[in-house]
PDB file of N, CA and C in Angstrom:
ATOM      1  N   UNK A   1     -19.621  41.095  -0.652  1.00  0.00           N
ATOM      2  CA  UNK A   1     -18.450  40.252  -0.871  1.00  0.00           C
ATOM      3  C   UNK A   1     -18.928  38.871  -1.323  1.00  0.00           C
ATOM      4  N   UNK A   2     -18.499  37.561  -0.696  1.00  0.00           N
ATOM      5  CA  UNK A   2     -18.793  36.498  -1.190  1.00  0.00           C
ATOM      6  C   UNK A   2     -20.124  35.778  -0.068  1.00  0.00           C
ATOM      7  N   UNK A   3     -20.934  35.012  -0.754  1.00  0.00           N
ATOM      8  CA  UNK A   3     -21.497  34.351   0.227  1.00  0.00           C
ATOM      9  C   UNK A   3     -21.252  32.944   0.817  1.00  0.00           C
ATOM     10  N   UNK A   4     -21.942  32.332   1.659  1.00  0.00           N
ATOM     11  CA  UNK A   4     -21.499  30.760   1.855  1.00  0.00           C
ATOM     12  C   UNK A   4     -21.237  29.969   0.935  1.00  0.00           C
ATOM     13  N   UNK A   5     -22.313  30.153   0.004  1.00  0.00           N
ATOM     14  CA  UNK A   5     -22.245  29.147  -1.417  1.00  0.00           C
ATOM     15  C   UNK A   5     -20.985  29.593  -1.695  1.00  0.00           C
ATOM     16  N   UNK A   6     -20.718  30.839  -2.246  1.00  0.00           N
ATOM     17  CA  UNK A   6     -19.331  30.820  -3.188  1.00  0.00           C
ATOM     18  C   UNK A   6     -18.255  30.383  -3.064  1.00  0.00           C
ATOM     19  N   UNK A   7     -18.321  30.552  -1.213  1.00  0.00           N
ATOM     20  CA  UNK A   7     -16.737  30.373  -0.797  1.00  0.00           C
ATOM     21  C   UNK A   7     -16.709  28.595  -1.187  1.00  0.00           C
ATOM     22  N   UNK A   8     -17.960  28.017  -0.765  1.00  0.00           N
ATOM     23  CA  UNK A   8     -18.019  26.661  -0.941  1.00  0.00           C
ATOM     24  C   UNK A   8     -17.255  25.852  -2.176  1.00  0.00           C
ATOM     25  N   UNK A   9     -18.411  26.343  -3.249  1.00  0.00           N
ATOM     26  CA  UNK A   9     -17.928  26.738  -4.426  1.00  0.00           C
ATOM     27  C   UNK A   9     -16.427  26.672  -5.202  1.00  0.00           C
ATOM     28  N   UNK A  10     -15.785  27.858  -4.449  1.00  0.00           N
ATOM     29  CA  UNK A  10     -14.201  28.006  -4.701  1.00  0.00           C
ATOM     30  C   UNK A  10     -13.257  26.915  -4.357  1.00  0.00           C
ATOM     31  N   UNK A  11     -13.877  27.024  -2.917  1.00  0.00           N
ATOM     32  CA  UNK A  11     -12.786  25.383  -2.298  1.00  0.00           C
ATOM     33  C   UNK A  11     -13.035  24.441  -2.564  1.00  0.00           C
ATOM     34  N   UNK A  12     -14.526  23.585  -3.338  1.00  0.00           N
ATOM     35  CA  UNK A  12     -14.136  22.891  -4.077  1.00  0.00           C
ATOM     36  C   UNK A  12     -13.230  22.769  -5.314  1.00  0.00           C
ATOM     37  N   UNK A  13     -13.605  23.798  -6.070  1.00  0.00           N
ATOM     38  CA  UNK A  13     -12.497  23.929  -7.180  1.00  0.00           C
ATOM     39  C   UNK A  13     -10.974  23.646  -6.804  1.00  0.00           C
ATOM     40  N   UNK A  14     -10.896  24.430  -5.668  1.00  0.00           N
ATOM     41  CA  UNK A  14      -9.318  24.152  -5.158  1.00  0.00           C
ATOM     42  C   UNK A  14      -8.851  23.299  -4.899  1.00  0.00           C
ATOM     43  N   UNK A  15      -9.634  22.497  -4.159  1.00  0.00           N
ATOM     44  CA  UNK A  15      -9.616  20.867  -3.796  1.00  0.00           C
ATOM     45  C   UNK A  15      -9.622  19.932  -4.800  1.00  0.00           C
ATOM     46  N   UNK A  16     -10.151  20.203  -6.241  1.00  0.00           N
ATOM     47  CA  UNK A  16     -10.008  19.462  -7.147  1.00  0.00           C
ATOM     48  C   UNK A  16      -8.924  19.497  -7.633  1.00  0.00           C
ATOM     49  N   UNK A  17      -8.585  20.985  -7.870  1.00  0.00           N
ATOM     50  CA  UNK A  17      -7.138  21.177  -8.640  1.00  0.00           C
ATOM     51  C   UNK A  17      -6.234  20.924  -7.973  1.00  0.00           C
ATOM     52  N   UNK A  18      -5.951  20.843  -6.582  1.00  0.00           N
ATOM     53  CA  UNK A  18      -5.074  20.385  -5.504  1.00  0.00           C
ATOM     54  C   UNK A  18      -4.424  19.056  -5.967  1.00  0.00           C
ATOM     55  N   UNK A  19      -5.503  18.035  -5.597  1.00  0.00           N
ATOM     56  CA  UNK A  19      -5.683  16.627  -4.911  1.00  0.00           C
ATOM     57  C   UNK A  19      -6.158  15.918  -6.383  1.00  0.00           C
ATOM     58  N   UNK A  20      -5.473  16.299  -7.942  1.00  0.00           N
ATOM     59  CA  UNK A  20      -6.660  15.909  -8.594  1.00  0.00           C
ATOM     60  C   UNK A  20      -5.749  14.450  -8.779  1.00  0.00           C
ATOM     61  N   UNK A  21      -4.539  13.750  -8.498  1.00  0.00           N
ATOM     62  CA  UNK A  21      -4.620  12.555  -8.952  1.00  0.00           C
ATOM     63  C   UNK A  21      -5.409  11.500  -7.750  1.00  0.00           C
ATOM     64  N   UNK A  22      -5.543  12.137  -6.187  1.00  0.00           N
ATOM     65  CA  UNK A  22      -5.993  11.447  -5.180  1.00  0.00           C
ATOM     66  C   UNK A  22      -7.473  10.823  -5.553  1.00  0.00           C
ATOM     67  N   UNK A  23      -8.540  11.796  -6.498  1.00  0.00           N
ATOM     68  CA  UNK A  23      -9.695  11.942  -6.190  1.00  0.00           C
ATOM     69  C   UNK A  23     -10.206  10.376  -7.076  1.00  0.00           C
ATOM     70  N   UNK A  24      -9.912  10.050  -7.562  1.00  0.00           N
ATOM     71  CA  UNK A  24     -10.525   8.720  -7.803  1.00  0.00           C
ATOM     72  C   UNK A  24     -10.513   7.677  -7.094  1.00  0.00           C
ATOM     73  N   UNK A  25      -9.536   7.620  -6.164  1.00  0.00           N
ATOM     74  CA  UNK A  25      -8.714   6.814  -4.937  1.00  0.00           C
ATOM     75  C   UNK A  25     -10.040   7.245  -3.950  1.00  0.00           C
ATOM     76  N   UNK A  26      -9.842   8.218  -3.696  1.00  0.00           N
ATOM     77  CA  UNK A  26     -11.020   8.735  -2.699  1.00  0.00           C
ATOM     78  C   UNK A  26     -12.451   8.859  -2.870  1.00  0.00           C
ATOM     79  N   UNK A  27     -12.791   9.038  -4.066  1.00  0.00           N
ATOM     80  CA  UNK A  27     -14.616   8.778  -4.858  1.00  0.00           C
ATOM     81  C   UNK A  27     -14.367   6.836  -4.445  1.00  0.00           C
ATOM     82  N   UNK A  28     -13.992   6.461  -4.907  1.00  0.00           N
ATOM     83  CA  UNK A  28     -13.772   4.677  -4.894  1.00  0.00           C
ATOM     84  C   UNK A  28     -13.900   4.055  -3.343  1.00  0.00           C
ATOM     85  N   UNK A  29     -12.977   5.210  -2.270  1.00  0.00           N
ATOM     86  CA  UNK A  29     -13.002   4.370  -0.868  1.00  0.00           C
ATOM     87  C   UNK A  29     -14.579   5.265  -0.376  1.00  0.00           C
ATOM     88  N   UNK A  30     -15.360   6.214  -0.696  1.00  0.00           N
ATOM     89  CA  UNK A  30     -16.648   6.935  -0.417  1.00  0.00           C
ATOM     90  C   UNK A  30     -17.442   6.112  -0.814  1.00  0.00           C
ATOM     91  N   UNK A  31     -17.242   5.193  -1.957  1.00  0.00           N
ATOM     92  CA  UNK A  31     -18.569   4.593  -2.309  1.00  0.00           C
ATOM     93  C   UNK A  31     -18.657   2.905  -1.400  1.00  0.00           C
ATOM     94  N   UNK A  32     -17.285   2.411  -1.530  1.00  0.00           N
ATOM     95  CA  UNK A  32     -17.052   1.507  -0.520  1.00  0.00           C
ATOM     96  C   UNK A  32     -17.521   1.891   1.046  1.00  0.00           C
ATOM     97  N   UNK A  33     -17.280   2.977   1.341  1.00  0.00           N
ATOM     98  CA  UNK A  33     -17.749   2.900   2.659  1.00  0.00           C
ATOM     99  C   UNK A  33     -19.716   3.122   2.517  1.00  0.00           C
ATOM    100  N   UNK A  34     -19.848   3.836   1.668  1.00  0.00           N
ATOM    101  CA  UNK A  34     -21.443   4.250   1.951  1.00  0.00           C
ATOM    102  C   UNK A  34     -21.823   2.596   1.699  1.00  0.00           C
ATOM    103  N   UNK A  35     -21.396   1.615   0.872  1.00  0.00           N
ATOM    104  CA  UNK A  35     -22.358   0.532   0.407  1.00  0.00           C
ATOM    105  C   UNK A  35     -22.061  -0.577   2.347  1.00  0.00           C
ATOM    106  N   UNK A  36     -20.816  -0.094   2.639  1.00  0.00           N
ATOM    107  CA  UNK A  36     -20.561  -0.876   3.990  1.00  0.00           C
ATOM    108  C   UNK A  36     -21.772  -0.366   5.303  1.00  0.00           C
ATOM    109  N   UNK A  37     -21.734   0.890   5.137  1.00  0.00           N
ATOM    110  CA  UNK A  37     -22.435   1.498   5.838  1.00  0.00           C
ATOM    111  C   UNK A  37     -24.147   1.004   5.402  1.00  0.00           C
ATOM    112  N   UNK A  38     -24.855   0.825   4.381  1.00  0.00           N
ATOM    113  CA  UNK A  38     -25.722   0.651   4.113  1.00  0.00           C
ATOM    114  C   UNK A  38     -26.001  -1.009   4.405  1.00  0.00           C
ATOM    115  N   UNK A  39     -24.994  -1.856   3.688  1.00  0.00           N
ATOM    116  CA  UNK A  39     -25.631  -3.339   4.491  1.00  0.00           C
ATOM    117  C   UNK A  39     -25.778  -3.414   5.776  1.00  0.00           C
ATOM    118  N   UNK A  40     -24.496  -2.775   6.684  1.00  0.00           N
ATOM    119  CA  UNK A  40     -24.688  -2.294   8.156  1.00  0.00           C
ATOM    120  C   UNK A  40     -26.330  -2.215   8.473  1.00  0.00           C
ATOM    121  N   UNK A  41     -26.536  -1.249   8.491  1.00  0.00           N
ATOM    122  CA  UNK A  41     -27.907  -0.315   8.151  1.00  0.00           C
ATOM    123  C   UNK A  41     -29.348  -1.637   8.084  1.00  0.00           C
ATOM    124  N   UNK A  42     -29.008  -1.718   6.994  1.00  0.00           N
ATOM    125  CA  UNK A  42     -30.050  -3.085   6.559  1.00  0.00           C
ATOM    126  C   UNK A  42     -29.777  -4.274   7.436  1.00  0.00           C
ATOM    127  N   UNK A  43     -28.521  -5.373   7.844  1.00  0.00           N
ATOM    128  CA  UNK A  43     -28.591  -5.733   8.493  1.00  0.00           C
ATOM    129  C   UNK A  43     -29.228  -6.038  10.235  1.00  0.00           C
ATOM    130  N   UNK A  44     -28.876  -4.389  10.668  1.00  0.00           N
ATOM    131  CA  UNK A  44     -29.551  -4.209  12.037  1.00  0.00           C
ATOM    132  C   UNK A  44     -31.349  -4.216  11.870  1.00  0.00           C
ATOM    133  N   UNK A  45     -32.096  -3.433  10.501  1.00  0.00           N
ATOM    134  CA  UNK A  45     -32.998  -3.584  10.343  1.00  0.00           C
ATOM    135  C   UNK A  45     -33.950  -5.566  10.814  1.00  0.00           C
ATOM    136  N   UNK A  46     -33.135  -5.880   9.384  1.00  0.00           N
ATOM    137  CA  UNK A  46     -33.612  -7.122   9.429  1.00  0.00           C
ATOM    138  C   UNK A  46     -33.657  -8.769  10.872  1.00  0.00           C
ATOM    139  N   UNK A  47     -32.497  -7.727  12.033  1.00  0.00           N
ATOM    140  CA  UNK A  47     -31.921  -8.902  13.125  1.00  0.00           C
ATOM    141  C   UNK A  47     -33.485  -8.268  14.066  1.00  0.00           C
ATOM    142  N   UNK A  48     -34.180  -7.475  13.739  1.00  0.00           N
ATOM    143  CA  UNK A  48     -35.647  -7.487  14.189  1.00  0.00           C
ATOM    144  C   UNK A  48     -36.109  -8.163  13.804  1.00  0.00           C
ATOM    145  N   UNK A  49     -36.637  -9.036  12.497  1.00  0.00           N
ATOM    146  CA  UNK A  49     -37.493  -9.981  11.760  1.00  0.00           C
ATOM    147  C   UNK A  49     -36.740 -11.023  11.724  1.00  0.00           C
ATOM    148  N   UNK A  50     -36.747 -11.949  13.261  1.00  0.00           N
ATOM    149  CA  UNK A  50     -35.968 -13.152  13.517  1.00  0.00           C
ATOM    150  C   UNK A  50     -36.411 -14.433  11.920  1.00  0.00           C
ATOM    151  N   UNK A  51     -37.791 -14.427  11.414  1.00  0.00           N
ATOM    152  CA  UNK A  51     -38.364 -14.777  10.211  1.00  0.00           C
ATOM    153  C   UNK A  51     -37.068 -15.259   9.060  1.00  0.00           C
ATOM    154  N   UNK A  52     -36.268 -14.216   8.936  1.00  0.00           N
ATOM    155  CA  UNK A  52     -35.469 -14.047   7.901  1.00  0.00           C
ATOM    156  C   UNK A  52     -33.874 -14.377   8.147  1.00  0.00           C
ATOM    157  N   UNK A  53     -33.702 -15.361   7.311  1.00  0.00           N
ATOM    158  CA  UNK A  53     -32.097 -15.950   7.828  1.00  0.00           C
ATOM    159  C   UNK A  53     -31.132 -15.342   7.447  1.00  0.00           C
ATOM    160  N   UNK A  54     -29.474 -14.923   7.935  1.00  0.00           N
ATOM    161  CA  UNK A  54     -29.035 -14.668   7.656  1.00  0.00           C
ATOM    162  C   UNK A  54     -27.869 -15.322   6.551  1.00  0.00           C
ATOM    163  N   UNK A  55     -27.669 -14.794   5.816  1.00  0.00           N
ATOM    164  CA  UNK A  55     -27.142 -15.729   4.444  1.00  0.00           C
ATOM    165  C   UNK A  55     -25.693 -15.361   4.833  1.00  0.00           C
ATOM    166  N   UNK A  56     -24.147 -15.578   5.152  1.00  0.00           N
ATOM    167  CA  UNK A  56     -23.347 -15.195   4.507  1.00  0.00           C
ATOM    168  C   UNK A  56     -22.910 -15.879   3.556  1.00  0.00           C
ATOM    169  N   UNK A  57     -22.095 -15.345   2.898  1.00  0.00           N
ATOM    170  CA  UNK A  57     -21.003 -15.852   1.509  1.00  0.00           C
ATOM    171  C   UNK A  57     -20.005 -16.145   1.923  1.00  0.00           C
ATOM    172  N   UNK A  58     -19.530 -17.405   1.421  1.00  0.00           N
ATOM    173  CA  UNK A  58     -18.442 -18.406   1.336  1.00  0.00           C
ATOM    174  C   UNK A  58     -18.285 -19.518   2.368  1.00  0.00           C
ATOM    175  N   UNK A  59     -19.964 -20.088   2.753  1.00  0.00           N
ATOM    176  CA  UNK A  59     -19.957 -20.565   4.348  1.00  0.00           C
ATOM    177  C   UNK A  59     -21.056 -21.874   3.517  1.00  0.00           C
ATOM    178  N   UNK A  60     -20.791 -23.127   3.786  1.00  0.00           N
ATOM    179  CA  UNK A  60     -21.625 -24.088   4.013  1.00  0.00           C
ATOM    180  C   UNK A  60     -21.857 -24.535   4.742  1.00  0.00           C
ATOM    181  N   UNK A  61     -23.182 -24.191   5.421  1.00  0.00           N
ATOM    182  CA  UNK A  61     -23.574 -24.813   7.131  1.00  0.00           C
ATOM    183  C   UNK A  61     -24.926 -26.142   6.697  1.00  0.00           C
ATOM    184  N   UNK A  62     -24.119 -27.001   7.648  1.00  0.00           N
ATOM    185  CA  UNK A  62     -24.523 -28.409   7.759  1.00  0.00           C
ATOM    186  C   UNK A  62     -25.183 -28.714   8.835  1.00  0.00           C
ATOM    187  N   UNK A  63     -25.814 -29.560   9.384  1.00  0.00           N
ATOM    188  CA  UNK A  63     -26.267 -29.984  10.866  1.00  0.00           C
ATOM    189  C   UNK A  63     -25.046 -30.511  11.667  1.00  0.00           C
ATOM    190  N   UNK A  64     -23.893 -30.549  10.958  1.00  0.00           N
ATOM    191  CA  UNK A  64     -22.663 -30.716  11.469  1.00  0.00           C
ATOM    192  C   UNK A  64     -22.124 -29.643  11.951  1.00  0.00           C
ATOM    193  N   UNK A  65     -22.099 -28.635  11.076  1.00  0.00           N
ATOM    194  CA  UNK A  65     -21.555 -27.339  11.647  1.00  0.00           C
ATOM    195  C   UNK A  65     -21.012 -27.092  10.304  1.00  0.00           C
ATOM    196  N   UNK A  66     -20.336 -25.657  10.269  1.00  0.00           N
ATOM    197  CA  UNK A  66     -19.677 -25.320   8.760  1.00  0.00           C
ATOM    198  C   UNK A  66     -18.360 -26.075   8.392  1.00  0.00           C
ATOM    199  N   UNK A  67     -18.357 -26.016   7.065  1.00  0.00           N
ATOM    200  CA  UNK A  67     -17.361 -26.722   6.256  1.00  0.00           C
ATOM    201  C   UNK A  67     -16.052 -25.845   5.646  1.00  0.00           C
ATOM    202  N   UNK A  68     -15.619 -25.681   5.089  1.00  0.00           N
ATOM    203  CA  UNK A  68     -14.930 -24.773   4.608  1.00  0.00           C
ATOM    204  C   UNK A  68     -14.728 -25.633   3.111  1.00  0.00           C
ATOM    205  N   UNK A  69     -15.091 -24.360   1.801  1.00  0.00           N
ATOM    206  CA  UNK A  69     -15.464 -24.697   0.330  1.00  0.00           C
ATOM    207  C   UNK A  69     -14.210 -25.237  -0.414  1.00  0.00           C
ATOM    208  N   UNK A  70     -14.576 -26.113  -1.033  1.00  0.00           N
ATOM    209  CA  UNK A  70     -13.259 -26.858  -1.963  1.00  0.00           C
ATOM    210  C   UNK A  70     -12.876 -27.863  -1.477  1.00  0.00           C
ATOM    211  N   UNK A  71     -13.323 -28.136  -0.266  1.00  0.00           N
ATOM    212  CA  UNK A  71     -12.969 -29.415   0.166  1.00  0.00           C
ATOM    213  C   UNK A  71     -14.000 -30.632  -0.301  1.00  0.00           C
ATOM    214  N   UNK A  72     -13.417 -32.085  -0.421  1.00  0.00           N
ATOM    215  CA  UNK A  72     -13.917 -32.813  -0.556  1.00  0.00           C
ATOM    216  C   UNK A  72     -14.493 -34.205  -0.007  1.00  0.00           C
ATOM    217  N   UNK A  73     -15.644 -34.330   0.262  1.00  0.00           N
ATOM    218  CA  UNK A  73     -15.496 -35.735   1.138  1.00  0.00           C
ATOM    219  C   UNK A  73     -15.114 -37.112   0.604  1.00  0.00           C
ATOM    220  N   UNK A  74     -14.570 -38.026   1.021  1.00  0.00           N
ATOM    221  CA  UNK A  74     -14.837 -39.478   0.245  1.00  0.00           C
ATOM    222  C   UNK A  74     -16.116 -40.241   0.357  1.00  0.00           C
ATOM    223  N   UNK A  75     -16.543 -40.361  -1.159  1.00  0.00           N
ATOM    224  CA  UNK A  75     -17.780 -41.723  -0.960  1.00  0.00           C
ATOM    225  C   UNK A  75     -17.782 -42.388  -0.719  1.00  0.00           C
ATOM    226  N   UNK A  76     -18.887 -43.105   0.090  1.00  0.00           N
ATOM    227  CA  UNK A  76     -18.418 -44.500   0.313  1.00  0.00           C
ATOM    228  C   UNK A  76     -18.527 -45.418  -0.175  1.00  0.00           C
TER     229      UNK A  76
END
């Protein structure tokens, strides 16, 4: 009869022809999660190598403390 592969095989096909306007919606939130999952990943790596700072984006840290961007100070 059929083996594992085939049946595999089939139900993908089915699943394509099913779900086919979903699947770009869903390839798009798979790759979003694997790249979330991967800085994850790398992050925990690197909070071992105290050495290496952590950078985020959209943050200016001062000896004051952070700022929030677009703002402006007056000169004096």
């Amino acid at each position: 009869m059929f083996g594992l592969s085939e049946l595999a095989i089939i139900l993908l096909v089915v699943i394509a022809v099913l779900c086919a306007k979903k699947l770009p919606e869903l390839a798009r939130s798979a790759g979003k999660s694997t790249r979330i999952l991967k800085a994850e990943a790398r992050a925990m790596k690197d909070e071992d190598d105290p050495a290496v700072p952590r950078v985020i984006q959209g943050e200016t840290v001062t000896p004051d403390g952070p700022k929030p961007q677009g703002t402006q100070q007056p000169r004096p």
